[in-house]
PDB file of N, CA and C in Angstrom:
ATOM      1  N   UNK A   1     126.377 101.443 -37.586  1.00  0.00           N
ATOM      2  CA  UNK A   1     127.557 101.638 -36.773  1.00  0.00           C
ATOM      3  C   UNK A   1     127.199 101.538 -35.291  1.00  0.00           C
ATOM      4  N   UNK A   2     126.122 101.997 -34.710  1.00  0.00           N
ATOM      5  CA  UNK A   2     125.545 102.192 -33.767  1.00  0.00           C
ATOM      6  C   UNK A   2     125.261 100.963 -33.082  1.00  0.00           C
ATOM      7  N   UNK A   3     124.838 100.276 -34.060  1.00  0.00           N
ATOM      8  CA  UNK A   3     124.330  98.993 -33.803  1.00  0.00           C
ATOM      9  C   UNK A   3     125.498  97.920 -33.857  1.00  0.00           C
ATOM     10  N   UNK A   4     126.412  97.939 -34.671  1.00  0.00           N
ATOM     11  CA  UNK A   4     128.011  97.491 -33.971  1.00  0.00           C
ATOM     12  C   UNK A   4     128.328  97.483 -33.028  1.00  0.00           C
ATOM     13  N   UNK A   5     128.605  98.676 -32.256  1.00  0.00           N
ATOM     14  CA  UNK A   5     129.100  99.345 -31.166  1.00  0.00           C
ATOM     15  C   UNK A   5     128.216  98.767 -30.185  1.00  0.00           C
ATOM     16  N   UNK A   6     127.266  98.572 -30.328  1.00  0.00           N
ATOM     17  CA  UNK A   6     125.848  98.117 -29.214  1.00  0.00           C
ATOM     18  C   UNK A   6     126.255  96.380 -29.177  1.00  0.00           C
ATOM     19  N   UNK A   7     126.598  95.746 -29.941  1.00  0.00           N
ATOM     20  CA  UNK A   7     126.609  94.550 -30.153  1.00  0.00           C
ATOM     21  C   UNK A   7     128.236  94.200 -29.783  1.00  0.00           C
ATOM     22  N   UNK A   8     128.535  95.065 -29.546  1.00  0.00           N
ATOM     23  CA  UNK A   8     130.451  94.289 -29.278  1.00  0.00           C
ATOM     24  C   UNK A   8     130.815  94.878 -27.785  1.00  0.00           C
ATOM     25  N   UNK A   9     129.497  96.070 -27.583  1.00  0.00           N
ATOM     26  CA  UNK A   9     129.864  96.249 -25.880  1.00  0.00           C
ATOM     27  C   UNK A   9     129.043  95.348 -25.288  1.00  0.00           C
ATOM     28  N   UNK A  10     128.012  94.812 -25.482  1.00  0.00           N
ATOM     29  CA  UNK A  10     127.370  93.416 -24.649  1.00  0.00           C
ATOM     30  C   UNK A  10     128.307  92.413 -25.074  1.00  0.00           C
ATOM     31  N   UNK A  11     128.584  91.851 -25.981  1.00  0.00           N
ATOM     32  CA  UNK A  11     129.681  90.705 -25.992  1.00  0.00           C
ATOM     33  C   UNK A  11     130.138  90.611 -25.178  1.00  0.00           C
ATOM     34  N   UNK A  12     131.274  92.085 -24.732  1.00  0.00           N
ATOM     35  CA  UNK A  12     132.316  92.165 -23.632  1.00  0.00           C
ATOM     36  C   UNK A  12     131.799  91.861 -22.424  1.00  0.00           C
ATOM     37  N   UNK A  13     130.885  92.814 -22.538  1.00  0.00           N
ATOM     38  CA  UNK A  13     129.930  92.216 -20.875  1.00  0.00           C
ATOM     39  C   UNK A  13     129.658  91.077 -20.494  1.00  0.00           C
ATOM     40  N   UNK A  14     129.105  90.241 -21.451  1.00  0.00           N
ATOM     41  CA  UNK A  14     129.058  88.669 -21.285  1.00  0.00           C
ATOM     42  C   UNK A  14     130.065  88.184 -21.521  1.00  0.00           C
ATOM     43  N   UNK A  15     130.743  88.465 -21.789  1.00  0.00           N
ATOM     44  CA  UNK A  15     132.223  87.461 -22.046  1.00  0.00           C
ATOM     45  C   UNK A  15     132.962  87.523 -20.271  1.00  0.00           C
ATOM     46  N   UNK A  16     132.674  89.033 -20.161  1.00  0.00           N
ATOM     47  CA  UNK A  16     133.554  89.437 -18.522  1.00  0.00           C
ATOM     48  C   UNK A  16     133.039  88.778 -17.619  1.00  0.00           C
ATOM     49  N   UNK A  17     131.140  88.774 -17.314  1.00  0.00           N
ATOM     50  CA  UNK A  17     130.673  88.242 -16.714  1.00  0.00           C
ATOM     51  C   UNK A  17     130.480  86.789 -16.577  1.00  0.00           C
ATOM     52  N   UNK A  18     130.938  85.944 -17.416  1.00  0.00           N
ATOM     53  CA  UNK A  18     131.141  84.862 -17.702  1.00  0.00           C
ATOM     54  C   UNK A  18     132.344  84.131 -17.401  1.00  0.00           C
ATOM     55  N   UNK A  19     133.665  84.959 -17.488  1.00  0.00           N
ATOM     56  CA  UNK A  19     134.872  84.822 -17.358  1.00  0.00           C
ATOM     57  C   UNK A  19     135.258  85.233 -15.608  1.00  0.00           C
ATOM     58  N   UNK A  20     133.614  85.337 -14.802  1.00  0.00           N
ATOM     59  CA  UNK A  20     134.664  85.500 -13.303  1.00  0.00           C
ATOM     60  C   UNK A  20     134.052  84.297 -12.693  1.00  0.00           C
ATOM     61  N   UNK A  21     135.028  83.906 -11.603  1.00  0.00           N
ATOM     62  CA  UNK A  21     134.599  82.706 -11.224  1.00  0.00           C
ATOM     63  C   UNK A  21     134.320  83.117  -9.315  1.00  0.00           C
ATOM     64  N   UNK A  22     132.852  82.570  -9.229  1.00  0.00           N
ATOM     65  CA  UNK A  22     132.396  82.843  -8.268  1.00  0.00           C
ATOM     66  C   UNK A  22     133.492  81.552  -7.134  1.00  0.00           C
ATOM     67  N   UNK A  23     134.044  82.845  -6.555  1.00  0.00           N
ATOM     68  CA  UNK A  23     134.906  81.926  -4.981  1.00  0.00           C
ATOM     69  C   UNK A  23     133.407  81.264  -3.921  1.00  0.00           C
ATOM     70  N   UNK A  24     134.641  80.340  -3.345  1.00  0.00           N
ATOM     71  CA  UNK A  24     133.231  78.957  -2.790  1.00  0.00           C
ATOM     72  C   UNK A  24     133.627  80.075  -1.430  1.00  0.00           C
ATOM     73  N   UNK A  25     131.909  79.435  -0.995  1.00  0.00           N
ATOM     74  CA  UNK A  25     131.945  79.734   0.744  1.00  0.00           C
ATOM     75  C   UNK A  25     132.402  79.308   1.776  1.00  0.00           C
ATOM     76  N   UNK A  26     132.773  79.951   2.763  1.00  0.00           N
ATOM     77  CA  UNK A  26     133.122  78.982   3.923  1.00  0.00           C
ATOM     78  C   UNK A  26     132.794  77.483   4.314  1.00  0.00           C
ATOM     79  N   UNK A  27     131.812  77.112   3.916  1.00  0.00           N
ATOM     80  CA  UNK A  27     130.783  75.701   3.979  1.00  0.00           C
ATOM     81  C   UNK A  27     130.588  75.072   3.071  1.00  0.00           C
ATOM     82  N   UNK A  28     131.008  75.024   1.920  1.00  0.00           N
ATOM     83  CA  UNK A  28     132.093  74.667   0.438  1.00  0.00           C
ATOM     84  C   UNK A  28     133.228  74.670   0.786  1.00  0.00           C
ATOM     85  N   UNK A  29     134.155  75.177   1.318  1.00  0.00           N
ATOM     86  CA  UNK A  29     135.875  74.790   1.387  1.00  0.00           C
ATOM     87  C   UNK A  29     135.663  74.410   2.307  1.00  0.00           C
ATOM     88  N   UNK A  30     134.913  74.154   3.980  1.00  0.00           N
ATOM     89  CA  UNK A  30     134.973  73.305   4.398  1.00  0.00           C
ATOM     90  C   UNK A  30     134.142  72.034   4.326  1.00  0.00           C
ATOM     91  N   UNK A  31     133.459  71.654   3.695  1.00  0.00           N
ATOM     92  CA  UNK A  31     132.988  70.632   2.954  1.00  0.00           C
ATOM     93  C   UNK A  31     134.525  69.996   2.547  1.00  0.00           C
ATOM     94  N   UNK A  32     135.223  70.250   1.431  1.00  0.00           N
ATOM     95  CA  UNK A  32     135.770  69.956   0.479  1.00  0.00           C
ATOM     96  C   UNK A  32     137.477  69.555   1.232  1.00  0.00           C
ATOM     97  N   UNK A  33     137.361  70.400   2.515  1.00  0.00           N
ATOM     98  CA  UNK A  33     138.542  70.280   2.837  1.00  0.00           C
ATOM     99  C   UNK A  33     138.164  68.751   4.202  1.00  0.00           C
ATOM    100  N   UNK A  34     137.107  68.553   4.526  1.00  0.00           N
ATOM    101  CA  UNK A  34     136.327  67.611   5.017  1.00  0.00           C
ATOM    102  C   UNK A  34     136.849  66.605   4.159  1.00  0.00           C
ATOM    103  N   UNK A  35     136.494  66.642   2.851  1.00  0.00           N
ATOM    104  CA  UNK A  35     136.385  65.013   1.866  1.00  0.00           C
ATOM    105  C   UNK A  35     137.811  64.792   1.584  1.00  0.00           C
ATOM    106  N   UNK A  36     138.575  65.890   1.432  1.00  0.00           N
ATOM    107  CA  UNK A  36     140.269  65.902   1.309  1.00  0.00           C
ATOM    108  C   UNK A  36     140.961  65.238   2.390  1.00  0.00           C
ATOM    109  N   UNK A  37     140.719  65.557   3.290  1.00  0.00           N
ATOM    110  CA  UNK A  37     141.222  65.079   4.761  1.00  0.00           C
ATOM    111  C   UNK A  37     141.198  63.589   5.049  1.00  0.00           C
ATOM    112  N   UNK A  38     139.539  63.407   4.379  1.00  0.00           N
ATOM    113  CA  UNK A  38     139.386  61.460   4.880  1.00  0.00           C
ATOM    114  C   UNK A  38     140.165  61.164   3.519  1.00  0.00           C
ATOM    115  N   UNK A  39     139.964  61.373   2.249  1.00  0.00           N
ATOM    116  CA  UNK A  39     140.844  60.764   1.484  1.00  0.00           C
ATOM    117  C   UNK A  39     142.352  60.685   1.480  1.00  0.00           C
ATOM    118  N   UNK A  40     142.814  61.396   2.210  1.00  0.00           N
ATOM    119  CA  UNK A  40     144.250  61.777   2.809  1.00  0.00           C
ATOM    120  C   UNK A  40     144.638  60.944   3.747  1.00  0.00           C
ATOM    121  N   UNK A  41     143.818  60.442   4.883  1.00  0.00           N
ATOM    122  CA  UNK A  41     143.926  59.519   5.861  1.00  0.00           C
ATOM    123  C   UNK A  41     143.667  57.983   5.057  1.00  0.00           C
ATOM    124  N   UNK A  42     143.299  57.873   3.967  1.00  0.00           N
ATOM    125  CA  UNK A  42     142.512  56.558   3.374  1.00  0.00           C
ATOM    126  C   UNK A  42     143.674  55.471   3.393  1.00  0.00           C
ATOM    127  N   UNK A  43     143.523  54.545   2.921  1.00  0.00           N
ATOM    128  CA  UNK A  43     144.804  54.054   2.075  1.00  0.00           C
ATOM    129  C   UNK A  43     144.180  53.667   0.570  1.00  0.00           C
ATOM    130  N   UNK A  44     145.682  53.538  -0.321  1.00  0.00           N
ATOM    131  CA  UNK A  44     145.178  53.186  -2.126  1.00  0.00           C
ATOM    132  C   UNK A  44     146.259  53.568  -2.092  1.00  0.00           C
ATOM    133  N   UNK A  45     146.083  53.901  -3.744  1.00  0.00           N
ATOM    134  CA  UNK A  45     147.177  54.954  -4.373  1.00  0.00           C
ATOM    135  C   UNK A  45     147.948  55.516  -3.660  1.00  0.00           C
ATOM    136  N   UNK A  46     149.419  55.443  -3.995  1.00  0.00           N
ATOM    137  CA  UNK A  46     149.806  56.426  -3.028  1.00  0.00           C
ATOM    138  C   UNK A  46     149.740  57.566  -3.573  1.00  0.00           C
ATOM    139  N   UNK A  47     149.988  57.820  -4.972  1.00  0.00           N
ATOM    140  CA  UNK A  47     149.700  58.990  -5.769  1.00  0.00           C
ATOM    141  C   UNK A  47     148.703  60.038  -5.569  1.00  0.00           C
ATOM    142  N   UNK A  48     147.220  59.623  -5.373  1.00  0.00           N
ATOM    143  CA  UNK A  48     146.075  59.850  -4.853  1.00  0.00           C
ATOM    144  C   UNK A  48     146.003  60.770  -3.821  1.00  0.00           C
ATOM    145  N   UNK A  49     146.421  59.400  -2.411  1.00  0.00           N
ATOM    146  CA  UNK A  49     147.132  59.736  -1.198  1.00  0.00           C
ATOM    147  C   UNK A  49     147.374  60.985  -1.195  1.00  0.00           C
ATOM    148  N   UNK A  50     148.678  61.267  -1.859  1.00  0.00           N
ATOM    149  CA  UNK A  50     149.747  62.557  -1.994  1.00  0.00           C
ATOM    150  C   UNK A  50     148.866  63.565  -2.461  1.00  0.00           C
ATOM    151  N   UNK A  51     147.572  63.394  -3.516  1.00  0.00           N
ATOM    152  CA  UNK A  51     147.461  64.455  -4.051  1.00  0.00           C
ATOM    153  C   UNK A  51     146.039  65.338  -3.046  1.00  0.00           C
ATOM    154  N   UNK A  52     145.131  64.111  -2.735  1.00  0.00           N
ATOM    155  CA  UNK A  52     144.442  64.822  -1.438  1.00  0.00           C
ATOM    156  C   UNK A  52     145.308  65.424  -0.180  1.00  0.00           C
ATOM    157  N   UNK A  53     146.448  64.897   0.099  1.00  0.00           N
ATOM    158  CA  UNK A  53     146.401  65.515   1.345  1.00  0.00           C
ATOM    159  C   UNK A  53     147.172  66.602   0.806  1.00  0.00           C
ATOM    160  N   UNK A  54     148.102  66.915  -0.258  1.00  0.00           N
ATOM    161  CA  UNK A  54     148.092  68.584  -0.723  1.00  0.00           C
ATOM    162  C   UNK A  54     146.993  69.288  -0.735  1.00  0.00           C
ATOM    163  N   UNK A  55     145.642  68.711  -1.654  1.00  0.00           N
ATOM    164  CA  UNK A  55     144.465  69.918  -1.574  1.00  0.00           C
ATOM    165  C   UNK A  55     144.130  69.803  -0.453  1.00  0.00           C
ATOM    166  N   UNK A  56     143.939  68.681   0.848  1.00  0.00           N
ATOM    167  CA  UNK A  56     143.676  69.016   1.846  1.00  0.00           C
ATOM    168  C   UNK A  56     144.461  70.554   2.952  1.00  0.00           C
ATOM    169  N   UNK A  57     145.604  70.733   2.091  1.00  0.00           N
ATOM    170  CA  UNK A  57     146.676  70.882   2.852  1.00  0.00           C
ATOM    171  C   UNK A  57     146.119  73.361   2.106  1.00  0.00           C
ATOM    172  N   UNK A  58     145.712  72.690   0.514  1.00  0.00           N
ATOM    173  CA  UNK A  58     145.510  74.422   0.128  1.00  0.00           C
ATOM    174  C   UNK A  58     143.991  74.667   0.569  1.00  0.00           C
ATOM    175  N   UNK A  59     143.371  74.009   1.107  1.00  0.00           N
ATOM    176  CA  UNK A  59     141.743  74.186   1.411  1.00  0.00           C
ATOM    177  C   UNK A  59     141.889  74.633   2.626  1.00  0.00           C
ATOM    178  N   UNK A  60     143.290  74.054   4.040  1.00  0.00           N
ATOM    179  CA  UNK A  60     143.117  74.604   4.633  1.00  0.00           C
ATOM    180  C   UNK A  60     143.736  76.190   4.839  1.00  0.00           C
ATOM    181  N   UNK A  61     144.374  76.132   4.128  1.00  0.00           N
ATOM    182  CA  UNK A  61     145.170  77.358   3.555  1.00  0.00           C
ATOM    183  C   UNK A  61     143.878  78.575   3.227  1.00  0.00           C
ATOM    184  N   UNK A  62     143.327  78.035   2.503  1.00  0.00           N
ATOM    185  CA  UNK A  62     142.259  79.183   1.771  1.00  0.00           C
ATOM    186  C   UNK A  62     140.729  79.328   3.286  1.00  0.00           C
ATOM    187  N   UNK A  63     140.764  78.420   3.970  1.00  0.00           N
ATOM    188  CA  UNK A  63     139.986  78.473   5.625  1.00  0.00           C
ATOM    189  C   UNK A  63     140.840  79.722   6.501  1.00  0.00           C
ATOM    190  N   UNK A  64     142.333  79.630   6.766  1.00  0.00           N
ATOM    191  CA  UNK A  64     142.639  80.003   7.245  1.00  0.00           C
ATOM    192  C   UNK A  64     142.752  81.503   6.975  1.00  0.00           C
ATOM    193  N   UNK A  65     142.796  81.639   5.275  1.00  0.00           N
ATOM    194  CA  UNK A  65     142.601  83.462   4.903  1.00  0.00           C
ATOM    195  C   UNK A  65     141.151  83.929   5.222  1.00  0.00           C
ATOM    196  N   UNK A  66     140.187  82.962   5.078  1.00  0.00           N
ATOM    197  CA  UNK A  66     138.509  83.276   5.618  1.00  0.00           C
ATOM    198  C   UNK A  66     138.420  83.686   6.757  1.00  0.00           C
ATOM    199  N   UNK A  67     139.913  83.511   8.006  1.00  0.00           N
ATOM    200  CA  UNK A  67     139.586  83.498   8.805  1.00  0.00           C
ATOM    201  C   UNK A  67     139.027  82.212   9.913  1.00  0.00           C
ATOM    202  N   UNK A  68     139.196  81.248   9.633  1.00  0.00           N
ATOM    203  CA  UNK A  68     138.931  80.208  10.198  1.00  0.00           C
ATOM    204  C   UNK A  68     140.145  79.553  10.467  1.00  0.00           C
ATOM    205  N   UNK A  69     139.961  78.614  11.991  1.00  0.00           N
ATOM    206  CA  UNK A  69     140.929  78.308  12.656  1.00  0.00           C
ATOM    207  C   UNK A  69     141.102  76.723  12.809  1.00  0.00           C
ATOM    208  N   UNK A  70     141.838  75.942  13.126  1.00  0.00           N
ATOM    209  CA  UNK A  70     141.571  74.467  13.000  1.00  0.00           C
ATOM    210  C   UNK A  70     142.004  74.336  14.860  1.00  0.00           C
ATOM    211  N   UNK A  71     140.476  74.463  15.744  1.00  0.00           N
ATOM    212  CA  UNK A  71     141.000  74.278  16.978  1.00  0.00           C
ATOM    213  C   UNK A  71     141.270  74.840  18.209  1.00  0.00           C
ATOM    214  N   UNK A  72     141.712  74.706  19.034  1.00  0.00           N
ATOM    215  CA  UNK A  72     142.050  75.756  20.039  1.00  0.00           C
ATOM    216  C   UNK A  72     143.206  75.357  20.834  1.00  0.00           C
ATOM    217  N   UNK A  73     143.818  76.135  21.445  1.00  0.00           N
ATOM    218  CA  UNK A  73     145.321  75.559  22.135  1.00  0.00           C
ATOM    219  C   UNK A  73     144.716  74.745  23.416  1.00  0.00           C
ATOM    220  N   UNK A  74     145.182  73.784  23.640  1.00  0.00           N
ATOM    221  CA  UNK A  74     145.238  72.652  24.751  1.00  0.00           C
ATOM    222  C   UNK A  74     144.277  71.711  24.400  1.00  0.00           C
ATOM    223  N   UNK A  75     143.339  71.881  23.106  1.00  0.00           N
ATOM    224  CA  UNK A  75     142.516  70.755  22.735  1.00  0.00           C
ATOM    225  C   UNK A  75     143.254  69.239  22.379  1.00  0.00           C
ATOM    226  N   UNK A  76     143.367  68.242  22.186  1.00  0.00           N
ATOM    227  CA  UNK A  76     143.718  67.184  21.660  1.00  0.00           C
ATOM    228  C   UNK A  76     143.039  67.084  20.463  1.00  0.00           C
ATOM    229  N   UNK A  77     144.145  65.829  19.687  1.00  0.00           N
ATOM    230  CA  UNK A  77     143.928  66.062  18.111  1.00  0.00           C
ATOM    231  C   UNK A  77     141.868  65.480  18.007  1.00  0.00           C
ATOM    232  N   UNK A  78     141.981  64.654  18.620  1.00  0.00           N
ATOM    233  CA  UNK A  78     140.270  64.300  17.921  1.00  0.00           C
ATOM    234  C   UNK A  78     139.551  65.181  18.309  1.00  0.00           C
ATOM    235  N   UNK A  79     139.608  66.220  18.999  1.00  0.00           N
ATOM    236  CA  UNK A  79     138.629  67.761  19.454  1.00  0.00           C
ATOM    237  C   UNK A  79     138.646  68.459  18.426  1.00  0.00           C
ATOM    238  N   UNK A  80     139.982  68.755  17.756  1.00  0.00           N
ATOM    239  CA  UNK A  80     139.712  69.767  17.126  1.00  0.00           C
ATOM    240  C   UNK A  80     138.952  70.031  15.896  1.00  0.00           C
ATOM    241  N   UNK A  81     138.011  70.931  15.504  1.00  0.00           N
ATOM    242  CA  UNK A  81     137.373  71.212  14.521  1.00  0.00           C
ATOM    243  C   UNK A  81     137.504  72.541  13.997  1.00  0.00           C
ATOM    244  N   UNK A  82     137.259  72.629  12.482  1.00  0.00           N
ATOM    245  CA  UNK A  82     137.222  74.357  12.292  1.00  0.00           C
ATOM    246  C   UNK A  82     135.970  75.065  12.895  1.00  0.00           C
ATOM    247  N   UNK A  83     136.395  76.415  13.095  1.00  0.00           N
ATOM    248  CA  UNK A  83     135.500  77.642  13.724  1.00  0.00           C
ATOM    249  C   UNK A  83     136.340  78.702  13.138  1.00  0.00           C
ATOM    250  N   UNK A  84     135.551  79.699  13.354  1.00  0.00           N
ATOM    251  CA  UNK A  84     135.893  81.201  12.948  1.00  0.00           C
ATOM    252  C   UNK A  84     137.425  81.426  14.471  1.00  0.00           C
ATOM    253  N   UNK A  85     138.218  82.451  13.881  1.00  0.00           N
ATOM    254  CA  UNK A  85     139.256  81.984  14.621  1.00  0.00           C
ATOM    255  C   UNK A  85     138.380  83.024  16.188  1.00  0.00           C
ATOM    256  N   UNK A  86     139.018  82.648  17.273  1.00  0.00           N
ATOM    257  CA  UNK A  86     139.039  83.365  18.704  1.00  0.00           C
ATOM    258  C   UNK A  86     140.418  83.390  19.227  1.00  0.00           C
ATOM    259  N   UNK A  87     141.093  84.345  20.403  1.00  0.00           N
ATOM    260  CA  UNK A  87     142.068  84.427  20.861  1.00  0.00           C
ATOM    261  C   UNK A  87     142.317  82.893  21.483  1.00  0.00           C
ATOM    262  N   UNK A  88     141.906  82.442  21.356  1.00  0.00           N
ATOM    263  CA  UNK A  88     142.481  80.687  22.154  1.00  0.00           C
ATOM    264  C   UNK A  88     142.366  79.448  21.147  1.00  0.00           C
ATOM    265  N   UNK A  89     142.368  80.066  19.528  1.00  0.00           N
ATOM    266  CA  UNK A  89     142.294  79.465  18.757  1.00  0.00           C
ATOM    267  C   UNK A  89     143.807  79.321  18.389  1.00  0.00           C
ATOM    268  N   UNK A  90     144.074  78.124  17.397  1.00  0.00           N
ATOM    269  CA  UNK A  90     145.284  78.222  16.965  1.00  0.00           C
ATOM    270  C   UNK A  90     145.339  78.585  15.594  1.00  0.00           C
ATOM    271  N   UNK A  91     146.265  79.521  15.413  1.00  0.00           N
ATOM    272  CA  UNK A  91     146.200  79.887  14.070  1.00  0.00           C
ATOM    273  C   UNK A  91     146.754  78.766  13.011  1.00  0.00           C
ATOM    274  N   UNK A  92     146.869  78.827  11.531  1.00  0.00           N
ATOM    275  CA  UNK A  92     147.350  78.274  10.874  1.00  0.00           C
ATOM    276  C   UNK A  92     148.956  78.391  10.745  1.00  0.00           C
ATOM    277  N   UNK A  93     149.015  79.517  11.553  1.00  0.00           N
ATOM    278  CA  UNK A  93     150.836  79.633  11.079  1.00  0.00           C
ATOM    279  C   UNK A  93     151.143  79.516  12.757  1.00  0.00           C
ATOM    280  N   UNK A  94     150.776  79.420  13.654  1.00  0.00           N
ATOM    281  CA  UNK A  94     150.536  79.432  15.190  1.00  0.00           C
ATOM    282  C   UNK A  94     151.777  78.357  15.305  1.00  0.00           C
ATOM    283  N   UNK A  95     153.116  78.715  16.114  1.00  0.00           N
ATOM    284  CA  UNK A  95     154.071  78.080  16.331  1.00  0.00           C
ATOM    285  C   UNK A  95     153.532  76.740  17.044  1.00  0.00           C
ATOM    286  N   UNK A  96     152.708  77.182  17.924  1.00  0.00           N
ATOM    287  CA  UNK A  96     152.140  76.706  19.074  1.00  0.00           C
ATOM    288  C   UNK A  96     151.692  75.296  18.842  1.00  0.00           C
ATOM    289  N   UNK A  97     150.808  75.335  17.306  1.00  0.00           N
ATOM    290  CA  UNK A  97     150.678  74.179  16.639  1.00  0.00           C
ATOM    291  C   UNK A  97     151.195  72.836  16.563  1.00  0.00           C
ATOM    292  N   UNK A  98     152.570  73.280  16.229  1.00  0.00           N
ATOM    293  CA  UNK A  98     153.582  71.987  15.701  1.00  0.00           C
ATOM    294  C   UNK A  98     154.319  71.679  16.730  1.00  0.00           C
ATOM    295  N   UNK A  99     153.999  72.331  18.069  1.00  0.00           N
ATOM    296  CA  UNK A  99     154.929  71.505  18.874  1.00  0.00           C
ATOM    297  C   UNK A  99     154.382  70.460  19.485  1.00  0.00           C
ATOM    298  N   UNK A 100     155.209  69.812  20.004  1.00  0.00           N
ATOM    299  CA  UNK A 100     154.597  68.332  20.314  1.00  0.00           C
ATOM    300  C   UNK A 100     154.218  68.122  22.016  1.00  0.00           C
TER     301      UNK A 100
END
């Protein structure tokens, strides 16, 4: 019985520990949101197209909960790069962003 009980609480353990999925690092989602971006700008498929620049679009989403910023206010578009955010950064939801 003992030895049941011993054998179905490690299962669980390996099954749990097995069943979590290690979240990527800052330098993994931006990697990834890097390769999303040029495939987003590419041309092909338009299907393709559409579907990188959505994950481009949740990679930067998941940067921006890390805390990372795309930029700083008064930069122009080919300056900007991600960094950890600063007060002269623009946020992801930053009105400031989308105006023209």
């Amino acid at each position: 019985m003992r030895t049941a009980l011993a054998a179905l609480a490690l299962a669980v353990t390996v099954g749990g520990a097995s069943a979590q999925q290690q979240m990527p690092t800052v330098a993994e989602l931006l990697t990834a949101e890097a390769k999303a971006s040029r495939a987003c700008e590419g041309s092909g498929d338009a299907d393709v197209l559409r579907e990188q620049c959505r994950l481009r679009d949740r990679l930067s989403g998941r940067l921006a909960q890390a805390g990372y910023c795309w930029g700083r206010k008064g930069q122009t578009d080919e300056k900007r790069q991600w960094h950890a955010c600063q007060p002269d950064s623009i946020y992801e939801d930053d009105i400031e962003a989308v105006q023209p």
